[in-house]
Every structure is written in C-alpha cells, then in structure tokens.
Protein backbone atom coordinates (compact mmCIF):
# COMPACT_ATOMS: atom_id res chain seq x y z
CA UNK A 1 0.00 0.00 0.00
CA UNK A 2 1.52 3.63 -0.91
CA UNK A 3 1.36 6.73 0.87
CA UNK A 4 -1.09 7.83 -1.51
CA UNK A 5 -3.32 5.10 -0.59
CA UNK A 6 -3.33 5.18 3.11
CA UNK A 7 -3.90 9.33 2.22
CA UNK A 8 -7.42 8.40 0.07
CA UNK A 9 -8.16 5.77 3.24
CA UNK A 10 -8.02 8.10 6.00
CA UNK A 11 -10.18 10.83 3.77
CA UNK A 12 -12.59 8.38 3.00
CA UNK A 13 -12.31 7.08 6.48
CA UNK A 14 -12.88 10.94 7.79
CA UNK A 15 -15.80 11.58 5.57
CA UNK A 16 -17.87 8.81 6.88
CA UNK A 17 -17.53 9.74 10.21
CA UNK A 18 -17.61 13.72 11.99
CA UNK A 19 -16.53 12.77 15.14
CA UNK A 20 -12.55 12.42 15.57
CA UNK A 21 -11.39 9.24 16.37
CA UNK A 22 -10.44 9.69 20.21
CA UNK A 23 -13.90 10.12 20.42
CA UNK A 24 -14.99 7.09 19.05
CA UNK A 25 -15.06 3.85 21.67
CA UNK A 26 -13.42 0.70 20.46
CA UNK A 27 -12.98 -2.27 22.58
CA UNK A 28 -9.94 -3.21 23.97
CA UNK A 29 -9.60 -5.77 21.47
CA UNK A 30 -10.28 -3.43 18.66
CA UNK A 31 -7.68 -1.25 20.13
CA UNK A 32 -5.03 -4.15 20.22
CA UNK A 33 -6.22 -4.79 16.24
CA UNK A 34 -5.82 -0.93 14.92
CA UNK A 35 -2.53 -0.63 16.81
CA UNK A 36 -1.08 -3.47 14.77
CA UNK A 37 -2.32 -2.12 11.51
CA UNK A 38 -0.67 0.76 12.27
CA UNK A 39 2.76 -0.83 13.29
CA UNK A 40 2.13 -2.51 10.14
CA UNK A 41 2.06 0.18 7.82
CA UNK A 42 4.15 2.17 9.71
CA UNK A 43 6.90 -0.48 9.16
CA UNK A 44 5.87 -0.68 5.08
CA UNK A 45 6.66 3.01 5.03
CA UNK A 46 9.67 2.80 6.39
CA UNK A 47 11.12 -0.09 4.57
CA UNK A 48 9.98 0.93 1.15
CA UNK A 49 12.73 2.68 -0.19
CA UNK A 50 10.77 4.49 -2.67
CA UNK A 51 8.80 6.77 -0.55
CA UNK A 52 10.08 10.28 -1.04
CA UNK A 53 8.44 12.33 1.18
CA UNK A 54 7.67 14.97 -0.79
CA UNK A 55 4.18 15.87 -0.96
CA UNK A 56 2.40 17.17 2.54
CA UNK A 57 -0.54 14.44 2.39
CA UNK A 58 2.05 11.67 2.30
CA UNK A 59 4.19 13.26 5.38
CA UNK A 60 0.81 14.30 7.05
CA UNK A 61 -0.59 10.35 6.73
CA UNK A 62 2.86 8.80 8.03
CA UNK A 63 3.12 10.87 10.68
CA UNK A 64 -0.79 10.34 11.96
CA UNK A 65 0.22 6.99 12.17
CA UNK A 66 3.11 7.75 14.49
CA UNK A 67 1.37 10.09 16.58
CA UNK A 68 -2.00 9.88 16.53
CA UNK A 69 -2.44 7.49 19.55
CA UNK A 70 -0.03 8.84 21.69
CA UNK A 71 -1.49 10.33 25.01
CA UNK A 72 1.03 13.24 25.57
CA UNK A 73 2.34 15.58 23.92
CA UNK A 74 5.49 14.32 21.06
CA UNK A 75 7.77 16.61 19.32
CA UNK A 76 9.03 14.36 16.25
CA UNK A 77 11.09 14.54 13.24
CA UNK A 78 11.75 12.64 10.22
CA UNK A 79 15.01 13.13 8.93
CA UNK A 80 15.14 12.50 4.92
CA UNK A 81 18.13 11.96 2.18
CA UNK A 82 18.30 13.92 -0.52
CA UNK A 83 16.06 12.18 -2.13
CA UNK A 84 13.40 12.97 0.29
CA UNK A 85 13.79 9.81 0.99
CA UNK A 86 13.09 8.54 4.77
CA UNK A 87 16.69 7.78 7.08
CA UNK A 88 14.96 7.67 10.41
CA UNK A 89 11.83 8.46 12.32
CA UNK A 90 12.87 9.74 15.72
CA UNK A 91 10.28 11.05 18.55
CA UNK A 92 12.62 13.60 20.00
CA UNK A 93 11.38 15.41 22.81
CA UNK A 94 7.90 14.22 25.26
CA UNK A 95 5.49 16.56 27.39
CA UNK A 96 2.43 16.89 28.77
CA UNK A 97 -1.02 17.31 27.66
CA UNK A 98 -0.94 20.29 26.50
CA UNK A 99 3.08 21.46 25.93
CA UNK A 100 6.40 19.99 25.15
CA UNK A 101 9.72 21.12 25.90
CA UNK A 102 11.87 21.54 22.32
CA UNK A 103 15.77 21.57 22.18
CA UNK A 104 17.43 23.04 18.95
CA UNK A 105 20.60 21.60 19.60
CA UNK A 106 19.22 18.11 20.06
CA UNK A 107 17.81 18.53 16.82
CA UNK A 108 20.60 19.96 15.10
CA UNK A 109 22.60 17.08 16.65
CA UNK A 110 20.93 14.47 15.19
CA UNK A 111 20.53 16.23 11.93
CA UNK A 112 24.37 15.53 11.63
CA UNK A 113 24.16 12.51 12.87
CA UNK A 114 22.02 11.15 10.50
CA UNK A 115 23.10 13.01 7.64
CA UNK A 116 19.67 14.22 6.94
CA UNK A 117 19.44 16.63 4.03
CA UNK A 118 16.11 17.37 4.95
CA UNK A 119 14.25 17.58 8.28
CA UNK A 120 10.64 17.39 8.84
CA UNK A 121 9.64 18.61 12.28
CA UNK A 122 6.12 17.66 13.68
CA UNK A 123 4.36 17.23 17.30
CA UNK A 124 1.48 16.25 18.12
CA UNK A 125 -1.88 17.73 20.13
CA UNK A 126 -3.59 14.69 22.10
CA UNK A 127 -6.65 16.70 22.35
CA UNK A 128 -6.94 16.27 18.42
CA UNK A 129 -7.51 19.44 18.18
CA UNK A 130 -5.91 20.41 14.47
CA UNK A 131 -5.38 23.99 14.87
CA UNK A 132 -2.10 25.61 16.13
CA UNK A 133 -1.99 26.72 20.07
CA UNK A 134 -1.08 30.00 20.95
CA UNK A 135 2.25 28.38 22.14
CA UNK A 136 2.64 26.99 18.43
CA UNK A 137 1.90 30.64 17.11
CA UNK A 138 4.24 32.27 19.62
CA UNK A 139 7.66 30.26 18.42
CA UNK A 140 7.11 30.71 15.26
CA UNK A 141 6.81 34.22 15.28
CA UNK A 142 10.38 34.22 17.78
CA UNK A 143 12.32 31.53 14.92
C-alpha cells in the first residue's frame, strides 16, 4: 500500500464519520487490532525505499500513524536523504497534555548525525484538536 493510498483511506475514512477518532469507543480488542495495523504500515513506510516524502498528504498520513495514539504531547522529526527519501523516524522530545519542551541543539545534533538533508519537524496535540496553540503561534513568530 503507498502513501497515496493510506492518504485516500483516512479521507474516506474521515468523511464517513464527523466525530474524531479519540472520540470514538473501540474495545480493547479493537484497540489491540488498529494498533497493529498501524505498526504494520508504519513499518511498510519505512522499509519501502521508494517513498520520497515529498508531498504534505504523504508526510501528514505517516506521521498520523506515528502520533495519533499517543497520550502526551510528542515533538518528532523525520530526517530525509536527498532524495526525500526517509533515514529515520525519531520522537525527539515528550510533554504533557498540553506542551512539550523543544531543544534546537538536540535537533541539530541528530541532523548531523544522521546526515539528513532534509528535516521534517512535527508534534502532536492529544486533544486532536488540528489547529495551532497560541504556544505553536508564539515560536514561530520568535524563529
């Protein structure tokens, strides 16, 4: 399965449904079933050499996948080739609920470490809320 098609799933998969999906209630069982899918995929993406990650629907999909069950807040980053190609998914930095402490120099650290050409950064709101918080709004406007 591409990144395209896990992109046209989880549309079709949002337009059947309004509710977001820490709202809906699965079963334990359930749970245990959807997490492996995603480890699944989430493996397939990684291992398939051919991914570039190039187009914001294919980032935004892989990166639901990482985060969208975690419970606190995640600061992540994927760290490409020059290819925009994927080296290494690493979840940097972990918070709270609602905020999460960000290093530049770790990042920039493992930027040379990995060689990365490119480097996506990305966290993660557990609420599910989508929009930026005014902590998101107020570092960008200091970078």
């Amino acid at each position: 399965m591409t990144p395209e098609h896990i992109a046209f799933l989880e549309k079709e998969r949002d337009s059947e449904s309004h509710q977001p999906l820490s709202y809906r209630t699965l079963t334990e069982k359930q749970l245990l079933v959807v997490q492996e899918a995603l480890d699944i995929l989430s493996t397939y993406l990684e291992r398939t050499s051919y991914t570039e990650y190039t187009r914001p629907e294919v980032v935004r999909s892989y990166l639901k996948l990482k985060l969208a069950t975690k419970q606190q807040e995640v600061f992540a980053c994927l760290f490409l080739d020059n290819q925009n190609r994927l080296i290494e998914y690493r979840e940097l930095f972990f918070g709270t609920i609602n905020s999460c402490p960000v290093y530049g120099r770790e990042i920039v650290r493992q930027s040379i470490f990995y060689n990365a050409a490119t480097v996506v950064l990305a966290h993660n709101h557990p609420s599910g809320a989508c929009e930026p918080s005014a902590a998101d709004k107020k570092i960008r406007k200091k970078r």
